[in-house]
N, C-alpha and C. Protein backbone atom coordinates (compact mmCIF):
# COMPACT_ATOMS: atom_id res chain seq x y z
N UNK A 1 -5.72 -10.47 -12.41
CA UNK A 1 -5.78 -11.53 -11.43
C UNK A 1 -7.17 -12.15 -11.52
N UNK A 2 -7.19 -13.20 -11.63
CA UNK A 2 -8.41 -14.38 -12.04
C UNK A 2 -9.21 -14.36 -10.47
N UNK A 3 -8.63 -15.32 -9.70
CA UNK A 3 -9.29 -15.40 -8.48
C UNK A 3 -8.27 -15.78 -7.45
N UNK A 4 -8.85 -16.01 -6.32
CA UNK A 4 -7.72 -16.05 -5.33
C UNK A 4 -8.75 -17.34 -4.69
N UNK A 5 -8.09 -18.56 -4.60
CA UNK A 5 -8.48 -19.91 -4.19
C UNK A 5 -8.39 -20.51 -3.05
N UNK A 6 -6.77 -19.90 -2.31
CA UNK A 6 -6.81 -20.66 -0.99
C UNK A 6 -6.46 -19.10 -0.14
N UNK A 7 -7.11 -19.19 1.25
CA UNK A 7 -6.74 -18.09 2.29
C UNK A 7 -5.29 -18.10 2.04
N UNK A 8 -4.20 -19.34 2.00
CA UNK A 8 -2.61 -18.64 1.65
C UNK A 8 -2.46 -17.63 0.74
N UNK A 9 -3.22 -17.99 -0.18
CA UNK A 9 -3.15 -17.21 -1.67
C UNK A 9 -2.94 -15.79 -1.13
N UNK A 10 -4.47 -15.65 -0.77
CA UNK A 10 -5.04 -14.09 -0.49
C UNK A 10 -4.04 -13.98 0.94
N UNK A 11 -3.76 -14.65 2.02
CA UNK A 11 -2.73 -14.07 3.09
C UNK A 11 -1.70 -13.78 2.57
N UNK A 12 -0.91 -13.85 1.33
CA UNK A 12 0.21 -14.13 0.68
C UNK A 12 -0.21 -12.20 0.05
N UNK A 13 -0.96 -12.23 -0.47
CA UNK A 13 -1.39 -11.23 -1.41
C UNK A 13 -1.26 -9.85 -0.20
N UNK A 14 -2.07 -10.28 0.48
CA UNK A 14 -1.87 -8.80 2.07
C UNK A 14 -0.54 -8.80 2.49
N UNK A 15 -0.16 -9.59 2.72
CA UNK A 15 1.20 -9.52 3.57
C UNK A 15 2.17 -8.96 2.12
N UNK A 16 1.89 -9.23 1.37
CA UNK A 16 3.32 -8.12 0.39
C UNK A 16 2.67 -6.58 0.23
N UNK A 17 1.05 -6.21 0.58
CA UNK A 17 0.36 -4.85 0.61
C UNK A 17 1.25 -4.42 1.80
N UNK A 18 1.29 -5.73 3.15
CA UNK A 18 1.97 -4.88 4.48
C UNK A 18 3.11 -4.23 4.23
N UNK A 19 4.16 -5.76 3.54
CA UNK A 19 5.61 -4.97 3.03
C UNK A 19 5.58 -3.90 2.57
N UNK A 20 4.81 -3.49 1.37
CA UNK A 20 4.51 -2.33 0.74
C UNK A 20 4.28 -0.79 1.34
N UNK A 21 3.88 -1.05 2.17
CA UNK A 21 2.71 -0.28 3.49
C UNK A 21 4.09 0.05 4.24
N UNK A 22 5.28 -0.82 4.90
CA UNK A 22 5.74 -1.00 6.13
C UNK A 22 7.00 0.05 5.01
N UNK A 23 7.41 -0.07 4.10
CA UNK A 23 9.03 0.05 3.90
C UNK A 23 8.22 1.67 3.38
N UNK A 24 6.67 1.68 2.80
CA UNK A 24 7.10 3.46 2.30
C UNK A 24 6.78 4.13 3.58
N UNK A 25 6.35 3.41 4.53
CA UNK A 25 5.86 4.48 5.44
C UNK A 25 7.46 4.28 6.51
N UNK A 26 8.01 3.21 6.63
CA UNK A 26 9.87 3.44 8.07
C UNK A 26 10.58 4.36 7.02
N UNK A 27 10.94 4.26 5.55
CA UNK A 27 12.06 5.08 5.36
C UNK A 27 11.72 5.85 4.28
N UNK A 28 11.12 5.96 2.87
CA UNK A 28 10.71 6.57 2.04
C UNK A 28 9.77 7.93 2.62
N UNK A 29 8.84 7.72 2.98
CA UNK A 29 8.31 8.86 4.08
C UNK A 29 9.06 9.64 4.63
N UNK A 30 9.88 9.09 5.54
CA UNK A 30 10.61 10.03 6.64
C UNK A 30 11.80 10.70 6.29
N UNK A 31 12.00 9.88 5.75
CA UNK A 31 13.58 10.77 4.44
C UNK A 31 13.28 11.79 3.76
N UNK A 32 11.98 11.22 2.71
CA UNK A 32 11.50 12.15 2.15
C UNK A 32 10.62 13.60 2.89
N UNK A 33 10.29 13.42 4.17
CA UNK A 33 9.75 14.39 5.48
C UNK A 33 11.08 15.15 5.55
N UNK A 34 12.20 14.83 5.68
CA UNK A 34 13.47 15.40 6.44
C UNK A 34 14.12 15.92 5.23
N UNK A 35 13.51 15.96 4.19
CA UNK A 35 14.56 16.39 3.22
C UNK A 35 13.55 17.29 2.48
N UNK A 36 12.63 17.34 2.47
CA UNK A 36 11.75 18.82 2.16
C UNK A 36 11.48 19.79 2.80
N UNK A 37 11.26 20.55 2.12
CA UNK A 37 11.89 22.01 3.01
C UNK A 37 10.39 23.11 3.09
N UNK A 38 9.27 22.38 2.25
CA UNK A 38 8.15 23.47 1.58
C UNK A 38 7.42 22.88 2.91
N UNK A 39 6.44 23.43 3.45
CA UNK A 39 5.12 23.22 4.50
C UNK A 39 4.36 22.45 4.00
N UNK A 40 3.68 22.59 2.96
CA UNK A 40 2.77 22.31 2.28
C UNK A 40 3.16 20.67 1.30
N UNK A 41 4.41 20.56 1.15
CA UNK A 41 5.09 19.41 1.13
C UNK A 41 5.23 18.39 2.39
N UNK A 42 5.36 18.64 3.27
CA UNK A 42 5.90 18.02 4.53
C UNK A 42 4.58 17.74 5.28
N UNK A 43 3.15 18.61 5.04
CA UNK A 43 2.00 18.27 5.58
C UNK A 43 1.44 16.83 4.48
N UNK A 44 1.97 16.77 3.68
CA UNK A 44 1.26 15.85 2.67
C UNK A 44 1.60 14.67 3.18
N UNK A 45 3.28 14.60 2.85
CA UNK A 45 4.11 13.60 3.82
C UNK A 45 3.87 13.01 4.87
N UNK A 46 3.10 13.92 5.93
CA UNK A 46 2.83 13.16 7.30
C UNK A 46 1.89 12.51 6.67
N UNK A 47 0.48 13.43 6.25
CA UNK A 47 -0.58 12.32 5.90
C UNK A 47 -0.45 10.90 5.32
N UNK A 48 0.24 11.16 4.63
CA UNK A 48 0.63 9.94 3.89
C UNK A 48 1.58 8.69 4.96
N UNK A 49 2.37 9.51 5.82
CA UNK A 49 2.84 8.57 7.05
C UNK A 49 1.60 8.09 7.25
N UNK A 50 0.94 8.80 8.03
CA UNK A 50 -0.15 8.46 9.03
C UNK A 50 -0.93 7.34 8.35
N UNK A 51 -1.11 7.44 7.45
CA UNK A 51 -2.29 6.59 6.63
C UNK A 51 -1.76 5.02 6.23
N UNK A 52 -0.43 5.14 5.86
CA UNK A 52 0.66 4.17 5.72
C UNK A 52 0.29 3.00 6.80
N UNK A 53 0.71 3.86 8.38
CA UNK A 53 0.68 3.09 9.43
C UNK A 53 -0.72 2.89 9.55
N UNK A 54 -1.96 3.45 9.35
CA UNK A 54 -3.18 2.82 9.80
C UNK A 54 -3.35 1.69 8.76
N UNK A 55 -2.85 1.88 7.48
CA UNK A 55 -2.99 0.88 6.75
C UNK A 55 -2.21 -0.48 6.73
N UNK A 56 -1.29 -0.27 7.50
CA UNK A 56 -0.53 -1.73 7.89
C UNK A 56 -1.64 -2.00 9.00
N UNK A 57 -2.25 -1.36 10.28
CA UNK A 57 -3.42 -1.86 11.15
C UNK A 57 -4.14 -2.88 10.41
N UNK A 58 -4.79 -2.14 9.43
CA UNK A 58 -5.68 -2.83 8.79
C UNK A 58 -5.63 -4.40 8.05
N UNK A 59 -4.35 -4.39 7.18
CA UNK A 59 -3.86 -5.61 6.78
C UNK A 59 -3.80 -6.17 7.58
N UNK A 60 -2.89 -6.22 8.81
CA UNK A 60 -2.62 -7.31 9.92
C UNK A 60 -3.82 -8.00 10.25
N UNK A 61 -5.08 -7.07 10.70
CA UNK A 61 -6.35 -7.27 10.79
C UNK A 61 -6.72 -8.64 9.96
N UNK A 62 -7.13 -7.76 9.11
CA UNK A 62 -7.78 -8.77 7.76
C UNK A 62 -7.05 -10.15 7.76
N UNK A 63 -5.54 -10.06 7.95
CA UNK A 63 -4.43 -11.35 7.70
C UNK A 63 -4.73 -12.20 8.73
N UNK A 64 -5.26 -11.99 10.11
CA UNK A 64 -5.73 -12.43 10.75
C UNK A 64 -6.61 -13.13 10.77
N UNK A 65 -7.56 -12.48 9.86
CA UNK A 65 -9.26 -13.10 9.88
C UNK A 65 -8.86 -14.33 8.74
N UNK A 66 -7.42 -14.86 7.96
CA UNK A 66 -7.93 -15.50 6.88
C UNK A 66 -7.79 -17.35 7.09
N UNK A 67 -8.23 -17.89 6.80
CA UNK A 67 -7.94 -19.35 7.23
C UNK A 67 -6.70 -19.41 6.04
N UNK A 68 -5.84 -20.42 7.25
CA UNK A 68 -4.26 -20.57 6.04
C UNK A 68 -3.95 -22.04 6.57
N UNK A 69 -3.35 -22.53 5.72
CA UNK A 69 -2.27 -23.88 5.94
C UNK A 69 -1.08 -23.50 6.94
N UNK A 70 -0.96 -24.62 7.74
CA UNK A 70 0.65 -24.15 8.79
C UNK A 70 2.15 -24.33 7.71
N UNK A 71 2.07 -24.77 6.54
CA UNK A 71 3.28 -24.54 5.81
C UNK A 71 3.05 -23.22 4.53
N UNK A 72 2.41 -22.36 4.71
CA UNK A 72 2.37 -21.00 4.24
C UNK A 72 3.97 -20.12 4.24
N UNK A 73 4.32 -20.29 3.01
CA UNK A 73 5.82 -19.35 3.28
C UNK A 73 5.32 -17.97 2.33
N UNK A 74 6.19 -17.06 2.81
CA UNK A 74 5.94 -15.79 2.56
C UNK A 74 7.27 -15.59 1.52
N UNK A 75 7.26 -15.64 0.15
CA UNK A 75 8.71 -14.73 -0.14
C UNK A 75 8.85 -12.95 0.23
N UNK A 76 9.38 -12.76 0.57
CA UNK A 76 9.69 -11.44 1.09
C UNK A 76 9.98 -10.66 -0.11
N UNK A 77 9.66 -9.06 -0.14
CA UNK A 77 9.92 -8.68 -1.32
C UNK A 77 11.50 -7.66 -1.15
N UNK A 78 11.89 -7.70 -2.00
CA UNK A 78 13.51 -7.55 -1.92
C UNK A 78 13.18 -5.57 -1.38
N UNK A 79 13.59 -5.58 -0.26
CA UNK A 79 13.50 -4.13 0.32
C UNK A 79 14.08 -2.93 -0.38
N UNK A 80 13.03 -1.82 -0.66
CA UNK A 80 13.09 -0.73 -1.68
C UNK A 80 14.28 0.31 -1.29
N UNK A 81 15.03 0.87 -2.01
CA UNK A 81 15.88 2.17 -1.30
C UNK A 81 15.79 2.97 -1.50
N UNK A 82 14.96 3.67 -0.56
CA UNK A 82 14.68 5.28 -0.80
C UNK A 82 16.12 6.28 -0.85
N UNK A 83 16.51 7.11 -1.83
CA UNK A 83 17.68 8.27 -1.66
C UNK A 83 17.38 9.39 -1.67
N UNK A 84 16.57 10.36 -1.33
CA UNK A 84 15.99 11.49 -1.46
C UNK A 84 17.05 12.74 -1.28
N UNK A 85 17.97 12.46 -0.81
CA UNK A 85 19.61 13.44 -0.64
C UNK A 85 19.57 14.04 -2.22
N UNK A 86 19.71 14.99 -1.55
CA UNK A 86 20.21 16.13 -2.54
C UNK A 86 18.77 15.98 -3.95
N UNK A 87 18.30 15.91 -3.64
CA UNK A 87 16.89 15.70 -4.79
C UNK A 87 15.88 17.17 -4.52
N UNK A 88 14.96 17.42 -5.74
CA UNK A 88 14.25 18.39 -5.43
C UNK A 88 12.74 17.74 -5.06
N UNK A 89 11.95 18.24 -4.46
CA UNK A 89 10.60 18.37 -3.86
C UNK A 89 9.93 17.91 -4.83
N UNK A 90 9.93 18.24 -6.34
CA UNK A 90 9.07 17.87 -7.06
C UNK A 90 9.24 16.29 -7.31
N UNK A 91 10.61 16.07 -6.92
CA UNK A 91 11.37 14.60 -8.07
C UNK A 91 10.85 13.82 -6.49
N UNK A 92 10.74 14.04 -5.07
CA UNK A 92 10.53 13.60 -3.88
C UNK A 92 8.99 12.99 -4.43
N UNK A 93 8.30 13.74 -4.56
CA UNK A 93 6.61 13.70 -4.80
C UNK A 93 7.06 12.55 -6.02
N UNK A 94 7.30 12.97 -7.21
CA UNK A 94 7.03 11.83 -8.70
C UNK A 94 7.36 10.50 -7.64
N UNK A 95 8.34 10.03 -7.46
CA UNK A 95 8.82 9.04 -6.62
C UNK A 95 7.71 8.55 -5.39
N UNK A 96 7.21 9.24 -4.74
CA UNK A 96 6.24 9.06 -4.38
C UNK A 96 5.31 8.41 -4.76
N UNK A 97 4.34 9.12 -5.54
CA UNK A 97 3.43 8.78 -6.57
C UNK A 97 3.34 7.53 -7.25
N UNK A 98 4.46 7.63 -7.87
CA UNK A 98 4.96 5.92 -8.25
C UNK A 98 4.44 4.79 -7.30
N UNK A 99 4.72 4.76 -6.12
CA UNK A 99 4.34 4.03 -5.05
C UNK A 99 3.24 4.02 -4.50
N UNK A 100 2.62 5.42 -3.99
CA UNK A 100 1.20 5.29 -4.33
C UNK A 100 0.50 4.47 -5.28
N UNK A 101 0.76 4.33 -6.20
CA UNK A 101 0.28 3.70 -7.89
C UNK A 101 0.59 2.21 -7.67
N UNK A 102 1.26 2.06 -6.95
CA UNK A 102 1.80 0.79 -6.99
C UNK A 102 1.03 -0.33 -5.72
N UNK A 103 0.71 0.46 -4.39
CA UNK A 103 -0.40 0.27 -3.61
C UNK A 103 -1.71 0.17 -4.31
N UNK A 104 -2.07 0.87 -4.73
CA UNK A 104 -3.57 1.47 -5.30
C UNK A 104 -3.74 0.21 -6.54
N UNK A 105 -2.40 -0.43 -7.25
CA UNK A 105 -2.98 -1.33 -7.99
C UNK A 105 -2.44 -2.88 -7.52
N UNK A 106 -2.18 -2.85 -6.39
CA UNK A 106 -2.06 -3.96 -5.39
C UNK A 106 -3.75 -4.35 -4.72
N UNK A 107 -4.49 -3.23 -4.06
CA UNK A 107 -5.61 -3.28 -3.60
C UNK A 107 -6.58 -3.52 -4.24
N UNK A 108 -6.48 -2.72 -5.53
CA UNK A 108 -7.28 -3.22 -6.74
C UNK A 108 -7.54 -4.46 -7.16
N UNK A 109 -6.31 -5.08 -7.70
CA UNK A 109 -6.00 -6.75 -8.39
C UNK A 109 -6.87 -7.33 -7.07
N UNK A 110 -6.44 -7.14 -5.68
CA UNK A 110 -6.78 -8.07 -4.88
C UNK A 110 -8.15 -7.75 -4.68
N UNK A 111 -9.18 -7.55 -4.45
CA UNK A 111 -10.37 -6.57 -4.84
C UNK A 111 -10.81 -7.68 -6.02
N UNK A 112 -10.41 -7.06 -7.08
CA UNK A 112 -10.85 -8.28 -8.60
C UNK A 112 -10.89 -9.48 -8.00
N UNK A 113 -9.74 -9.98 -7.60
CA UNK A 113 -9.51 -11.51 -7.59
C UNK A 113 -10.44 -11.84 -6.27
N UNK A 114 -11.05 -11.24 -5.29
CA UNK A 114 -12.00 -11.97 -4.53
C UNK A 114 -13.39 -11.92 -5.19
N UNK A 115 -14.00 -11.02 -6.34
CA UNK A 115 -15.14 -10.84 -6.90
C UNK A 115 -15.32 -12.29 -7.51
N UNK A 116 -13.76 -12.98 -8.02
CA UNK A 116 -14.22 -13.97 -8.58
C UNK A 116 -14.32 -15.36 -7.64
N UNK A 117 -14.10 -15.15 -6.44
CA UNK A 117 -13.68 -16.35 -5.56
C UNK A 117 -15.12 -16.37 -4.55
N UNK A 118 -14.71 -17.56 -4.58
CA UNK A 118 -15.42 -17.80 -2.89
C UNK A 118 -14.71 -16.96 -1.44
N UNK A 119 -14.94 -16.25 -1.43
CA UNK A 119 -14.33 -15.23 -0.16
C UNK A 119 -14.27 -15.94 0.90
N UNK A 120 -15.91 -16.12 1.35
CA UNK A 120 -16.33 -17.08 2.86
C UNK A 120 -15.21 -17.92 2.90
N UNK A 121 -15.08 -18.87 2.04
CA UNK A 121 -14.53 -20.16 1.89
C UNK A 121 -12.86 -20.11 2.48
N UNK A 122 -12.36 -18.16 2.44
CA UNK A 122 -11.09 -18.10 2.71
C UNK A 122 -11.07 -17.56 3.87
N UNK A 123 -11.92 -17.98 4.58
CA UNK A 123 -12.28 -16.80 6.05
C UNK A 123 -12.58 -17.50 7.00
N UNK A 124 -11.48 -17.21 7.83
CA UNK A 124 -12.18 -18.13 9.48
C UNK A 124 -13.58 -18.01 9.93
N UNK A 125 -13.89 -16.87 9.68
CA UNK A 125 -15.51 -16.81 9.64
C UNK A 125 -16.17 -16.03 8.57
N UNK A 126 -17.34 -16.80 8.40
CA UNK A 126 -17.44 -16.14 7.33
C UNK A 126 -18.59 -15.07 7.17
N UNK A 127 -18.66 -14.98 8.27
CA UNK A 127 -19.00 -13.33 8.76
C UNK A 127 -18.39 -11.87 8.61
N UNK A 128 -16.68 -12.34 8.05
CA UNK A 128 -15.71 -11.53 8.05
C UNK A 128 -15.89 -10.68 6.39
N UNK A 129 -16.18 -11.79 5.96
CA UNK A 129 -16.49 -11.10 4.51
C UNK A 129 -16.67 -9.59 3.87
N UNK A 130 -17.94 -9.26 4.87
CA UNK A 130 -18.09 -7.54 4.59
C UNK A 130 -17.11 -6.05 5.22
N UNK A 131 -16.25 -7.50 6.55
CA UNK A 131 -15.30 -6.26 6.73
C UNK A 131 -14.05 -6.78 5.76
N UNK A 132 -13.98 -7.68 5.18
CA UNK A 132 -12.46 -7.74 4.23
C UNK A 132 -13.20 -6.80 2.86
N UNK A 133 -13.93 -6.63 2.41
CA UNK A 133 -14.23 -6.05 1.42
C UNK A 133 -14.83 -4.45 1.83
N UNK A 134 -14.78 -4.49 2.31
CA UNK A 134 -15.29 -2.81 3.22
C UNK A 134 -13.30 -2.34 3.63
N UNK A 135 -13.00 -3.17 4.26
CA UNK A 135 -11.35 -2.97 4.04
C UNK A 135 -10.34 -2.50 3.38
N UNK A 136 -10.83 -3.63 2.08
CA UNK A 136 -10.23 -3.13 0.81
C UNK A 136 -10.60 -1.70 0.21
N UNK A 137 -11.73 -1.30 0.22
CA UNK A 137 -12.47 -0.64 -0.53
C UNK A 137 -12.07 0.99 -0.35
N UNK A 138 -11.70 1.00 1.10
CA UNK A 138 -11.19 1.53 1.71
C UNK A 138 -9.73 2.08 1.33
N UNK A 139 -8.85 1.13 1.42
CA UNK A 139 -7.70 1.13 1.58
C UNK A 139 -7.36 1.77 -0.29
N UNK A 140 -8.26 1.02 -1.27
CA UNK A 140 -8.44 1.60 -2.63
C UNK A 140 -9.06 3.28 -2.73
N UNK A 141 -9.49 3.38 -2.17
CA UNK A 141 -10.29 4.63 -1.90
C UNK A 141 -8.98 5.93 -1.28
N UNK A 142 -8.14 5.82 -0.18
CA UNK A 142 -7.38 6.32 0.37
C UNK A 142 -6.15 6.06 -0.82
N UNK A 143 -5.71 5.21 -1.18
CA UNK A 143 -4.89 5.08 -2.26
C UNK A 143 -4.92 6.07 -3.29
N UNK A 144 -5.92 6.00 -3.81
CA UNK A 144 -6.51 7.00 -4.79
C UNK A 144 -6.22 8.52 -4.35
N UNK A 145 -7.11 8.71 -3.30
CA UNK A 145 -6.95 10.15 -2.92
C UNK A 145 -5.27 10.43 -2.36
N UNK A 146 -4.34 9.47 -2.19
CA UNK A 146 -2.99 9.69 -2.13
C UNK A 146 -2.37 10.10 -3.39
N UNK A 147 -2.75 9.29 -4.29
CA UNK A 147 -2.33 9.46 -5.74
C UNK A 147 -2.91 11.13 -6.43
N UNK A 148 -4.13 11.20 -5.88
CA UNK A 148 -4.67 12.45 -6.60
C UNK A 148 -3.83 13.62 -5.97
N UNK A 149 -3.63 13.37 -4.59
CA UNK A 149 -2.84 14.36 -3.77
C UNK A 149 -1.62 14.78 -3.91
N UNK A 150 -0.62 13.61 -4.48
CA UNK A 150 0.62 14.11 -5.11
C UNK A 150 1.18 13.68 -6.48
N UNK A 151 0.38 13.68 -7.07
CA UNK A 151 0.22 13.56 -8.49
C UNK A 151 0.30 15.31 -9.58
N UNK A 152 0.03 16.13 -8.20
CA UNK A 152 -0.43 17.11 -8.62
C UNK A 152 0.74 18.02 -9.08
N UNK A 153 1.79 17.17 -8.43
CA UNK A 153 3.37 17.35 -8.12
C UNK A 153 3.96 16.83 -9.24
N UNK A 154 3.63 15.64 -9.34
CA UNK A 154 4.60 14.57 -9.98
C UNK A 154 4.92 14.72 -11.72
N UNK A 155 6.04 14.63 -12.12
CA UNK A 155 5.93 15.49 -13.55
C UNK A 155 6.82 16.88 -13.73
N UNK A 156 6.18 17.38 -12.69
CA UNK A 156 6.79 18.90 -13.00
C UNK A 156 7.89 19.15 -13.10
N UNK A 157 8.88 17.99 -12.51
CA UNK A 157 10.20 18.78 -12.37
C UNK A 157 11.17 17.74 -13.87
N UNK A 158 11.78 18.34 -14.31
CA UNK A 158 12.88 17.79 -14.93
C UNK A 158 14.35 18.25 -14.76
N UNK A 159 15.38 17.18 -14.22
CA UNK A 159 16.70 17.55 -14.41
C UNK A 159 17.37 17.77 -15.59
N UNK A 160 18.41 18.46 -15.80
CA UNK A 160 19.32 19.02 -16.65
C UNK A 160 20.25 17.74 -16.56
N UNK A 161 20.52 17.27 -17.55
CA UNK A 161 21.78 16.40 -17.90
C UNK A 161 22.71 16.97 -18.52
């Protein structure tokens, strides 16, 4: 990602992190919570809830702070389906992980693409600057340590065909 030019751009760019944020943490999470059976599985899970929902806080936040045009449309991203039924713990986690990975290089790109932009320029104030990038940095940071956390998982299991 080159740069990000207009606040739609970059509001456009958060709001599919929220989608992202909103669908693993209502049903991928909680399915995957209700369908593992290990402790040590199911403590990971919450964290990963928990962090989900502070991390939609945060986007909304930031989406807030960005100056946008009143004809800003959002395409929506076609909603994910979690099936975790009848699956094992390890194949729960890979699946996971995946998505983790998939956050973590959402926050990233967007991260790059303000290094090259005028940030201020996309910001109702442009005071906001050090908390949208203290935000991100963040949200890349927790990403990461999600990924390192069940990664540790992911792999191990293979089905029999």
């Amino acid at each position: 990602m080159s740069e990000t030019r207009t606040g739609d751009k970059l509001a456009n760019l958060l709001k599919k992190a929220n989608e992202v944020e909103m669908a693993f943490e209502n049903m991928a999470n909680w399915e995957a919570y209700v369908s593992v059976k290990g402790e040590e599985f199911r403590q990971i899970l919450f964290r990963l809830i928990s962090d989900s929902q502070r991390h939609k806080n945060i986007l909304n936040s930031l989406i807030s702070k960005i100056k946008m045009s009143n004809s800003h449309d959002l395409i929506p991203l076609t909603p994910r389906v979690f099936d975790f039924k009848n699956r094992h713990e390890l194949e729960i986690m890979e699946e996971i992980c995946r998505y983790e990975k998939l956050a973590f290089d959402l926050y990233t790109n967007i991260m790059e693409a303000l290094k090259n932009s005028e940030t201020k320029l996309l910001l109702c104030d442009e005071n906001d600057v050090d908390l949208l990038t203290s935000s991100l940095q963040t949200l890349i940071l927790e990403e990461k340590s999600h990924i390192d956390l069940v990664s540790k998982y992911s792999g191990r299991f293979q089905r029999l065909r």
